[in-house]
Protein backbone atom coordinates (compact mmCIF):
# COMPACT_ATOMS: atom_id res chain seq x y z
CA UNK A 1 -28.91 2.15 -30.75
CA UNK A 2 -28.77 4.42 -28.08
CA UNK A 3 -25.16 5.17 -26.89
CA UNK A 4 -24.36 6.50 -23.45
CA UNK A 5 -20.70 8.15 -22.91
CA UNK A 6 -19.51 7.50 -19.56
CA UNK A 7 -17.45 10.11 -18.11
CA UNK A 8 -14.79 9.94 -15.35
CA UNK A 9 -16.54 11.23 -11.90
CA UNK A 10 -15.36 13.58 -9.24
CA UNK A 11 -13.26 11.53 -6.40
CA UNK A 12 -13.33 14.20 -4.17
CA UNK A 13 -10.53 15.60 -2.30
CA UNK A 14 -9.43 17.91 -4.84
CA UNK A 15 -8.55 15.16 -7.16
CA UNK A 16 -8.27 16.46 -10.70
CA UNK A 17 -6.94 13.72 -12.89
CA UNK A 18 -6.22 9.89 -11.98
CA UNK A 19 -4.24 7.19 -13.94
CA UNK A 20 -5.93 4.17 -15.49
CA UNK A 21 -4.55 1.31 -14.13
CA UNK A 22 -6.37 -1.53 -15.42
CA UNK A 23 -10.28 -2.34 -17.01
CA UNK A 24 -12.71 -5.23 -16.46
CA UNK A 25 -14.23 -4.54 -19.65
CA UNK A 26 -13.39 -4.75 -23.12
CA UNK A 27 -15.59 -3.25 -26.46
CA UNK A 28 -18.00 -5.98 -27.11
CA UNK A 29 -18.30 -6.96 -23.63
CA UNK A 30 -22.03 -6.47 -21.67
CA UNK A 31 -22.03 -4.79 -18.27
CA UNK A 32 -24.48 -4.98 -15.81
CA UNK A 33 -24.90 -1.29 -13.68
CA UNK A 34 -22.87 -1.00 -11.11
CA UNK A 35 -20.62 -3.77 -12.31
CA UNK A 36 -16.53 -2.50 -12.02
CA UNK A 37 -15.55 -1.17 -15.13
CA UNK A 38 -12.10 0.06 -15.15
CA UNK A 39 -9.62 0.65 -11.76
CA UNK A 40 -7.96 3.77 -11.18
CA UNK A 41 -4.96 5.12 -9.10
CA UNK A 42 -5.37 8.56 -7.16
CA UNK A 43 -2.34 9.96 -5.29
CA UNK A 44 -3.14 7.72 -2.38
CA UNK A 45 -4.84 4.90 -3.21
CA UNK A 46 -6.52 2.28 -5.79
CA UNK A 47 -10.72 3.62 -6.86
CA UNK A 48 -12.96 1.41 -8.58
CA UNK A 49 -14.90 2.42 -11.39
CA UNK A 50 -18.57 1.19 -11.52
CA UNK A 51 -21.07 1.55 -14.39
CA UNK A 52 -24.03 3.63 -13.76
CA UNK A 53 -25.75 1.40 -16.57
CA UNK A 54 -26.09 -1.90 -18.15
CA UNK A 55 -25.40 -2.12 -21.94
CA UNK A 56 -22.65 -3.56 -24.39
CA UNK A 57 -19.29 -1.58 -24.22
CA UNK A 58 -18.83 0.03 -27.58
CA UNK A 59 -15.64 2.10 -26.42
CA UNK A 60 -12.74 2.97 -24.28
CA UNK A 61 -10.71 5.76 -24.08
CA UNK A 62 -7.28 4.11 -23.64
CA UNK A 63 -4.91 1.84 -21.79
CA UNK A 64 -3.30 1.21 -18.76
CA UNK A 65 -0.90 4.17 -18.23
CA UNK A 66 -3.26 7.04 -19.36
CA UNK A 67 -4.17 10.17 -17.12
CA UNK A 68 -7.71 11.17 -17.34
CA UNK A 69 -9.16 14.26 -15.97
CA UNK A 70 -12.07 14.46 -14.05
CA UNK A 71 -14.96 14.56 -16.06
CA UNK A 72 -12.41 12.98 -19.58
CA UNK A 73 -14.80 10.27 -21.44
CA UNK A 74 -13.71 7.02 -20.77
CA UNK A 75 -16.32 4.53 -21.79
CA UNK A 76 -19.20 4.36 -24.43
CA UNK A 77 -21.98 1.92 -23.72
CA UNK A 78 -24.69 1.01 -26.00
CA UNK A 79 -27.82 0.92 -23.69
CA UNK A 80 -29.47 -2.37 -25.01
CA UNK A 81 -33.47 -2.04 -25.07
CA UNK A 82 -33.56 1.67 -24.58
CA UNK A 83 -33.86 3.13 -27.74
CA UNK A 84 -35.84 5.64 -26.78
CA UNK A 85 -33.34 7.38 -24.62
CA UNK A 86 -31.38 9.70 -25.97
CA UNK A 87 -27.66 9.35 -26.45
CA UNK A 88 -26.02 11.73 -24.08
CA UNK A 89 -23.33 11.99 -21.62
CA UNK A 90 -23.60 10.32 -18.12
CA UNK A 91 -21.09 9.70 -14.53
CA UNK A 92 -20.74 6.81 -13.08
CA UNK A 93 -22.29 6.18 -9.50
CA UNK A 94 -19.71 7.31 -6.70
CA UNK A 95 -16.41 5.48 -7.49
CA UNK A 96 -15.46 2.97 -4.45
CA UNK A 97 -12.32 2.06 -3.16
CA UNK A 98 -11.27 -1.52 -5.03
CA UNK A 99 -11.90 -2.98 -1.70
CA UNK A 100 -14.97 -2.78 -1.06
CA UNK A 101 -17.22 -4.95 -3.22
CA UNK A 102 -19.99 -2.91 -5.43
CA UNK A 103 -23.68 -4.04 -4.31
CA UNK A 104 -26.73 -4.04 -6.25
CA UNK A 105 -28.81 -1.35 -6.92
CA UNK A 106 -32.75 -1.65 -6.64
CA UNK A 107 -32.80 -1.07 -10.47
CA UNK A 108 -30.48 -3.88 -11.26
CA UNK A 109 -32.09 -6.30 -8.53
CA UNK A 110 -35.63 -5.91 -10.53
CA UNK A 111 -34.01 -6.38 -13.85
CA UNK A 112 -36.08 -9.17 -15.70
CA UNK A 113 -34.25 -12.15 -15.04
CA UNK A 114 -32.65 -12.38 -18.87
CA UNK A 115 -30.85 -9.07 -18.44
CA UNK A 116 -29.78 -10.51 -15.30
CA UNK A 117 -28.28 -13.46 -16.88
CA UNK A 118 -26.68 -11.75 -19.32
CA UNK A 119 -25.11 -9.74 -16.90
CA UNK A 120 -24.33 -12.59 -14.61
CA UNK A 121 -22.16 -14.11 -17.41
CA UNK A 122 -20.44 -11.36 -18.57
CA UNK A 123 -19.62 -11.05 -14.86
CA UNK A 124 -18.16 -14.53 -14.95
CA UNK A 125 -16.20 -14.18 -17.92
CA UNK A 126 -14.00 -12.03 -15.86
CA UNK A 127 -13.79 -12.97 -11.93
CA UNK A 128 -13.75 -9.88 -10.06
CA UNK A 129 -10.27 -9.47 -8.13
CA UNK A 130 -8.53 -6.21 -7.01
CA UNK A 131 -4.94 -5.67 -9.24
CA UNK A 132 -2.86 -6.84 -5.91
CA UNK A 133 -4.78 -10.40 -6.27
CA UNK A 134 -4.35 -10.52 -10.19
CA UNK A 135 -1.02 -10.07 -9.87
CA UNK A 136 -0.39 -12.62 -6.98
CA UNK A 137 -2.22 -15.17 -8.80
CA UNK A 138 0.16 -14.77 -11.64
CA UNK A 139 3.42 -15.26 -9.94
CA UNK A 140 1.56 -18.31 -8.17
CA UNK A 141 0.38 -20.25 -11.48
CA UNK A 142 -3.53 -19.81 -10.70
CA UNK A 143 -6.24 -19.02 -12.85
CA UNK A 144 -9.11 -16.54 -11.34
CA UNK A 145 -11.99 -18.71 -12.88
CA UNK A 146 -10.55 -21.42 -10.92
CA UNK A 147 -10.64 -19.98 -7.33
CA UNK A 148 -14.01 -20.10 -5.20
CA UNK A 149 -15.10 -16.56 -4.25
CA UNK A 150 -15.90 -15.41 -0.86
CA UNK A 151 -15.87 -11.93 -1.05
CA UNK A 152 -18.38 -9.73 -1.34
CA UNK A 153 -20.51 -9.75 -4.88
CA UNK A 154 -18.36 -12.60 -6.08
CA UNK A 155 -14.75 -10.75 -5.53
CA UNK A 156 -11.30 -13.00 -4.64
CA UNK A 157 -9.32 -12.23 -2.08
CA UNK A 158 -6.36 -12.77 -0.83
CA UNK A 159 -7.54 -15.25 1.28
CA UNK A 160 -9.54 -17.12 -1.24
CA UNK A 161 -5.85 -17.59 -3.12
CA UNK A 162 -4.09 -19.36 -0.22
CA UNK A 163 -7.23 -21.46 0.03
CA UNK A 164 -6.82 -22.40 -2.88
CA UNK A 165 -3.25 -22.95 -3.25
CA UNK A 166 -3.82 -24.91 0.31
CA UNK A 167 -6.05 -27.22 -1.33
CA UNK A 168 -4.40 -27.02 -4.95
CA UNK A 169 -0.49 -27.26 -4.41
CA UNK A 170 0.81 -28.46 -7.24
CA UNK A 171 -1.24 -26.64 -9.84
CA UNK A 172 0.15 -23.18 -7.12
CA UNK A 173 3.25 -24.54 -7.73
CA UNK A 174 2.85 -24.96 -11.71
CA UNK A 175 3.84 -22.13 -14.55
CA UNK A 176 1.97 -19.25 -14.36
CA UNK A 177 -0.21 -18.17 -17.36
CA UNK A 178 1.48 -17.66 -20.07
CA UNK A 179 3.26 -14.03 -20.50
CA UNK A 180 5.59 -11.67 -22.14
CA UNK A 181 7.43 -11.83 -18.88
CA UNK A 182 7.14 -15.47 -18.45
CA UNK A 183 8.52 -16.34 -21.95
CA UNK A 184 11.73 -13.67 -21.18
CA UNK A 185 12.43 -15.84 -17.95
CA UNK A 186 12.20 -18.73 -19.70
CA UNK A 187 15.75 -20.09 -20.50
CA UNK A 188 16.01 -20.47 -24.59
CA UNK A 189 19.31 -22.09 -24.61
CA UNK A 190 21.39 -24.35 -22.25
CA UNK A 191 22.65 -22.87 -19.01
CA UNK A 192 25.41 -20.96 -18.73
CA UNK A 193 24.75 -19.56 -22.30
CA UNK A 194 24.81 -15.59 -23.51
CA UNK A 195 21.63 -14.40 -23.95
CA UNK A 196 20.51 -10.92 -25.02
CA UNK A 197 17.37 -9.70 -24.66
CA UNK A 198 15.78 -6.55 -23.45
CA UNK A 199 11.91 -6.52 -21.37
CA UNK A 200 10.06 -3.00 -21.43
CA UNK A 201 7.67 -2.92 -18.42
CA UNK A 202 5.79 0.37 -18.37
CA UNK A 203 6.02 1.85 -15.12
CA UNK A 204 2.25 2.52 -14.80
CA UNK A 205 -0.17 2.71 -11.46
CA UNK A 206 1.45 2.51 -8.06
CA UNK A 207 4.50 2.25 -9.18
CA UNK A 208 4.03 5.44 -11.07
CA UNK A 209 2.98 7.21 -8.29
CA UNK A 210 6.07 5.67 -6.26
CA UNK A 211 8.69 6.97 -8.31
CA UNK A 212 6.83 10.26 -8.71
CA UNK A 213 6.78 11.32 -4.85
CA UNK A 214 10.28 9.91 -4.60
CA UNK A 215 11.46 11.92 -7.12
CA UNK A 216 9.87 14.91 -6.05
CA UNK A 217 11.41 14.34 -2.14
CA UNK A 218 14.50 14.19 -3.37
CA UNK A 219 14.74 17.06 -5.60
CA UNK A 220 12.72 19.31 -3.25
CA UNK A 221 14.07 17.85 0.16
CA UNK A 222 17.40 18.91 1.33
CA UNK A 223 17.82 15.34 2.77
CA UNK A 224 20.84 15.17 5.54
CA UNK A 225 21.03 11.13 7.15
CA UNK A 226 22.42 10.72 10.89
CA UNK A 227 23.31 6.81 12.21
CA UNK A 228 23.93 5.80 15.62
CA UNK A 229 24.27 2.30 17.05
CA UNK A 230 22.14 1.45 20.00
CA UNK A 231 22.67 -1.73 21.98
CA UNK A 232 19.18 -3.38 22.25
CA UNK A 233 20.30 -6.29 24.41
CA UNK A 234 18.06 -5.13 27.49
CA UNK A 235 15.19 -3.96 25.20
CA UNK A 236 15.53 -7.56 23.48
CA UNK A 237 15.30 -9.19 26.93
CA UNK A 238 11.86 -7.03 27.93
CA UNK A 239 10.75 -7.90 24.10
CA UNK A 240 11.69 -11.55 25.26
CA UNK A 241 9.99 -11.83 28.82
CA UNK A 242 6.93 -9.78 27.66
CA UNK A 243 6.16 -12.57 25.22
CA UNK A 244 6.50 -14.99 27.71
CA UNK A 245 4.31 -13.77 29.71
CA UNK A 246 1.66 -12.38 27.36
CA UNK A 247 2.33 -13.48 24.28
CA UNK A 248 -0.51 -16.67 24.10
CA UNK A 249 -3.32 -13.86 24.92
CA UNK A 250 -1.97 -10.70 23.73
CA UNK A 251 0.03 -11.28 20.81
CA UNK A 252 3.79 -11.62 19.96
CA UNK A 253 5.50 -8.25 19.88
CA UNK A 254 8.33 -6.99 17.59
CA UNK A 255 10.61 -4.43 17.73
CA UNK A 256 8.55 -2.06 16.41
CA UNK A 257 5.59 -1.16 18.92
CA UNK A 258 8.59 -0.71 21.05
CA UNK A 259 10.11 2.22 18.75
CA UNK A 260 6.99 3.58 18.37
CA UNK A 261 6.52 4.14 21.89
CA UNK A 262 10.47 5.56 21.71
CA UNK A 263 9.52 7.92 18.78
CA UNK A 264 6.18 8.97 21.05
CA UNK A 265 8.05 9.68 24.12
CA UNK A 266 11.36 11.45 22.17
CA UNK A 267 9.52 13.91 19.78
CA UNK A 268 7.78 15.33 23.63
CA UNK A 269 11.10 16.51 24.16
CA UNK A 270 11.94 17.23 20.36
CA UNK A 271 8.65 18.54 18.45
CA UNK A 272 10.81 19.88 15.83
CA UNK A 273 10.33 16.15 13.93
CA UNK A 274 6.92 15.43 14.20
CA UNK A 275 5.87 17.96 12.04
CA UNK A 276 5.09 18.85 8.24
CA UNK A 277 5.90 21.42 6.15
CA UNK A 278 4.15 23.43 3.69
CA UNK A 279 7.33 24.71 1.57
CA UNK A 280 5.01 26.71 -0.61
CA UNK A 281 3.55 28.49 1.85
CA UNK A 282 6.59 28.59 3.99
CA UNK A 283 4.59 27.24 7.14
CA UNK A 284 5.88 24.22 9.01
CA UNK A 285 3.17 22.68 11.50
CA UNK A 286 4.26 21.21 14.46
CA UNK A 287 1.92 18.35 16.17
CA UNK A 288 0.83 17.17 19.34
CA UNK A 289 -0.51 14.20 18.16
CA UNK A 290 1.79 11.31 16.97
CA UNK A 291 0.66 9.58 13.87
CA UNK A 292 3.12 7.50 12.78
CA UNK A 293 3.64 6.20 8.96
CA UNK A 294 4.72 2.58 8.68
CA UNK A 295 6.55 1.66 5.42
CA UNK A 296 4.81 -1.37 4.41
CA UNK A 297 5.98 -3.57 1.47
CA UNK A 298 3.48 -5.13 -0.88
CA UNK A 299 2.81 -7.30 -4.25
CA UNK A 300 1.92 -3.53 -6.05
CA UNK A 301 4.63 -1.44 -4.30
CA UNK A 302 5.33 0.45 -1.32
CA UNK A 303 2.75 1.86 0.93
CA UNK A 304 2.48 3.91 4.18
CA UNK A 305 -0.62 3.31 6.36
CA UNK A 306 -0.67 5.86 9.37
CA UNK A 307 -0.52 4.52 13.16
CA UNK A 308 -3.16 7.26 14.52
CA UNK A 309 -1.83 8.69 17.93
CA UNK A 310 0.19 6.24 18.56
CA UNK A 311 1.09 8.36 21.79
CA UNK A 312 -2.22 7.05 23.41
CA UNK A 313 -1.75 3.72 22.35
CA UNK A 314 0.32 0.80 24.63
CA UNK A 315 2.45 -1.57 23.16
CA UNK A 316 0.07 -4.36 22.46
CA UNK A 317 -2.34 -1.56 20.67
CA UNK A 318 0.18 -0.26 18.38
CA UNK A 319 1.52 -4.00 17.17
CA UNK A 320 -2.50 -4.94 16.58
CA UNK A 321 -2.87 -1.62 14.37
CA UNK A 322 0.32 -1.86 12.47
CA UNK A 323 -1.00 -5.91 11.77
CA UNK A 324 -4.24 -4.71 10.70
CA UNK A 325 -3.28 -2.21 8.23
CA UNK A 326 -0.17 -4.03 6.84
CA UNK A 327 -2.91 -6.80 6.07
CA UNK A 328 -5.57 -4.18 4.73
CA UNK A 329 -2.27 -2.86 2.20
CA UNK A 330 -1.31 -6.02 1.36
CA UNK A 331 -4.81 -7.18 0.36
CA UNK A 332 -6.00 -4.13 -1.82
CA UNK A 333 -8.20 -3.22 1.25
CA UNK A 334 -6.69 0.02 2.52
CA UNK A 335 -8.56 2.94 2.39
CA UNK A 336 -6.97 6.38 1.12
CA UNK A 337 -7.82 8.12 5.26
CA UNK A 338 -5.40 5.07 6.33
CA UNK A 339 -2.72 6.23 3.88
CA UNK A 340 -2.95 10.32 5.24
CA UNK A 341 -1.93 12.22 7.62
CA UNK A 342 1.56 10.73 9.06
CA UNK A 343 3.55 13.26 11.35
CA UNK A 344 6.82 11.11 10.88
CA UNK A 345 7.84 7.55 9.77
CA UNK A 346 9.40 4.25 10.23
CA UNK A 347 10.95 2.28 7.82
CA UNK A 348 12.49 -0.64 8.12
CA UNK A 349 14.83 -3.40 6.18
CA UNK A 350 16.19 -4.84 9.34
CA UNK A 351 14.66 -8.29 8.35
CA UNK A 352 16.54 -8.76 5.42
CA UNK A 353 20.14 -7.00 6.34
CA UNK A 354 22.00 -4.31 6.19
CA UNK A 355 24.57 -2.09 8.26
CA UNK A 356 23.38 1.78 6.91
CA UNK A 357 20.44 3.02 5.11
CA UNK A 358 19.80 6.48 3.51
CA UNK A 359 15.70 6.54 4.04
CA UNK A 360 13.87 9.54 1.72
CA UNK A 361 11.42 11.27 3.74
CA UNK A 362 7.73 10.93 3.58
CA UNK A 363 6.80 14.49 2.39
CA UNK A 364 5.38 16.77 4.06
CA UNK A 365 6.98 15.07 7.24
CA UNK A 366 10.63 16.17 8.27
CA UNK A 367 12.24 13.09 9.73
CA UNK A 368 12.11 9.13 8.79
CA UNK A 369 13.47 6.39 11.17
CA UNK A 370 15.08 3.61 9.82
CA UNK A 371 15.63 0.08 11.28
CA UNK A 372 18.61 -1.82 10.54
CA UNK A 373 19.19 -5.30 11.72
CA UNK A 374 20.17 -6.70 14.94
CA UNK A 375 23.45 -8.23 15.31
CA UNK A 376 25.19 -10.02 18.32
CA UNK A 377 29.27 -8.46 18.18
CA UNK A 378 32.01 -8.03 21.27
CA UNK A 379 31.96 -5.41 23.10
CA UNK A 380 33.72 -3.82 25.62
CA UNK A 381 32.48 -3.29 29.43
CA UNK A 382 34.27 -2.59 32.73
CA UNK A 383 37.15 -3.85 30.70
CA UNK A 384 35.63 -7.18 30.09
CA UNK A 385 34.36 -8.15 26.46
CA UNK A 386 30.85 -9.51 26.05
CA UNK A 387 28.54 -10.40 23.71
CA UNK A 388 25.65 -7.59 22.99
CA UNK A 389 22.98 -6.97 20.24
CA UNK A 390 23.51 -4.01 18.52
CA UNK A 391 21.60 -2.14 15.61
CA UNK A 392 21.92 1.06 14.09
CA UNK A 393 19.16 3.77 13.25
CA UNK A 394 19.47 5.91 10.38
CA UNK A 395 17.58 8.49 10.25
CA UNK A 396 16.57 11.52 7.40
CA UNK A 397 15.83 14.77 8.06
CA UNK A 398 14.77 17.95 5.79
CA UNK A 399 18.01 20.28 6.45
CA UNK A 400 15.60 23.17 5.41
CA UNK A 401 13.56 22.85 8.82
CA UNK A 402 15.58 20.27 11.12
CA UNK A 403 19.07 21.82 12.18
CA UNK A 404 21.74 19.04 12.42
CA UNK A 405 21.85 19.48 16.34
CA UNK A 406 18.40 19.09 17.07
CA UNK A 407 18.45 16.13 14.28
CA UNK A 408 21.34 14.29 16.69
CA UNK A 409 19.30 15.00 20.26
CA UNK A 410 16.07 13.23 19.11
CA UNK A 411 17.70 10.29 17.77
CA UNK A 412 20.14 10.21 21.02
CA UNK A 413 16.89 10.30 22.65
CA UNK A 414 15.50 7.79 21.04
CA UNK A 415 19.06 5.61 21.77
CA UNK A 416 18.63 6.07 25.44
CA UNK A 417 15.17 4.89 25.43
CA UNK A 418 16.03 2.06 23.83
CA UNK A 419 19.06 1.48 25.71
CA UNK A 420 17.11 1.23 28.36
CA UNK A 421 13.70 0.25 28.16
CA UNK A 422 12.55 0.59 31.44
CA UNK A 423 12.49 4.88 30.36
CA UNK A 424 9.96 3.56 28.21
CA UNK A 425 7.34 3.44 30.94
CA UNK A 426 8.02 6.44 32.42
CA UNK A 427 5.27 9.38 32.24
């Protein structure tokens, strides 16, 4: 036998350890090279492990949850037919982002065709699928083996699950496999009975990393939150008649290319916010550029892709980029340089409700916009009442760098912008 020990590679970027989030491989199971072995979560973004050989998997260094540093052993593979190489340590090939598909080497591609099958079906004992798509095949009842592949290499997508559901409602619409979490949901006794019961979910991956840079905002951040109502009737009636007029060939707009081009215009007059500070070197960098971070929701947690200069961008631009990387998050497709780099944020829960938010900041940035929803209430002008759409905008700021004055002039700037949109188009 001649055993290889796989060690975790270099990332790059300074990355010293990552967290094991999930593996595609088991001890016993064979592995072609360059077939994923194990995903992994950096401080930005899901990295897929590949195999630099083929073999039987003889060990692995741990479960979901554990930290490795680079260069930790992770994986022991017996090299089967190579008994004349000597067992020593070895990296895998350059990890890849879990969105983009691995591809066949040269050395794998002139394997002799048994090796190949054996790899082949140890590949389909496990469809490939990024954690995002296992996990939204779960809560939708379908099994992986089940779904035709179009992805690169044989990998589902996100696409390749509505297909199927499309084509395959009621099995979509049936249990999903069965689970610890599935069992606890499932009601033991009649309704309306006590039940006790406690479910431990570890809080590994993403979600990890979530609650990590929350945690560390808040306790670092000196967070102060300012809220001002804006009436948005006129910039809903532009919204409106733009659509109207352009919608079939450019697109629908929201509300939110529209704030972006508020935020661009605003921070010209306020570049205290669009900045981010270093608070261990004491250096807080002001920018030219806007590149704003949009809070995106997804099946494995929140995310912030970065709008890049969203100053030189027009409105149509801006909604095309923000619908292109919201899909790329949601999909397991977004690459770490599209989750980087932000100057200042939106986020917004105006969709589902709400009066007042508190948002945390998006450190290093110094200010976060928040959306609230749009409501239609009386109001009061040239001593007649009538009907306007109002929203608020709460805003953060980090008291450390943003005074409380300069905090209430962008976001009034912002407010007459809004207020009136024609501003908006002003150099």
């Amino acid at each position: 036998m001649a055993e290889r020990t796989i060690k975790m590679p270099d990332i790059g970027e300074g990355i010293a350890e990552v967290e094991l989030v999930a593996w595609h491989v088991k001890p016993g199971d064979t592995v072609a090279e360059d077939q994923p072995i194990a995903d992994v979560m950096t401080d930005k973004a899901t990295v897929e492990i590949p195999s630099p050989v083929s073999g039987r998997v003889t060990w692995i260094g741990g479960e979901a949850g554990t930290v490795f540093a680079v260069g930790a052993e992770i994986v022991k593979i017996d090299v089967a037919g190579d008994a004349a190489a000597p067992a020593k340590a070895s990296s895998p090939p350059a990890p890849k982002a879990v969105s983009v598909a691995p591809t066949p080497s040269p050395a794998t591609a002139s394997a002799p065709a048994p090796a190949r099958a054996a790899a082949a079906g140890a590949a389909a004992e496990r469809p490939i699928a990024s954690p995002s798509v296992r996990r939204r095949a779960w809560e939708l009842g379908i099994h992986l083996a089940q779904v035709r592949a179009t992805g690169t290499a044989g990998r589902i997508t996100q696409a390749d699950l509505d297909a199927h559901a499309k084509a395959h409602p009621a099995a979509a619409r049936g249990a999903a496999p069965s689970s610890p979490i599935a069992h606890a949901l499932t009601p033991a006794r009649p309704s309306g009975t006590p039940r006790d019961g406690i479910e431990s979910i570890p809080v590994i991956g993403l979600r990890r990393k979530i609650a990590l840079k929350m945690q560390e905002a808040k306790r670092r951040i000196p967070h102060f939150s300012y809220v001002e109502e804006c009436d948005v009737t006129e910039l809903e009636a532009l919204r409106g008649a733009l659509n109207a007029q352009h919608g079939e060939a450019r697109g629908k707009l929201t509300l939110l290319p529209l704030l972006m081009r508020a935020i661009a215009a605003a921070v010209v007059e306020h570049p205290e916010v669009n900045a981010n500070f270093d608070d261990e070197k004491g250096v807080l960098a002001r920018h030219a550029a806007v590149h704003i971070g949009i809070a995106t929701q997804t099946d494995s947690g929140l995310m912030v892709p970065v709008v890049r200069h969203a100053e030189a961008l027009d409105l149509w631009q801006c909604a095309a980029e923000v619908a292109r990387l919201a899909a790329a998050a949601r999909a397991g497709s977004i690459t770490r340089g599209e989750l980087g780099g932000s100057t200042i944020t939106i986020t917004s829960l105006g969709a589902i409700g709400g009066i007042v938010t508190t948002p945390i900041i998006n450190a290093p940035e110094v200010a976060i916009v928040g959306v609230n929803r749009i409501v239609e209430r009386p109001v009061v002008r040239g001593g007649l009442v009538v009907p306007r759409q109002l929203m608020n905008l709460s805003s953060s700021f980090d008291h450390r760098v943003v005074d409380g004055h300069v905090a209430a002039l962008f976001v009034q700037a912002l407010r007459r912008l809004l207020e009136t949109p024609a501003l908006l188009f002003v150099p």
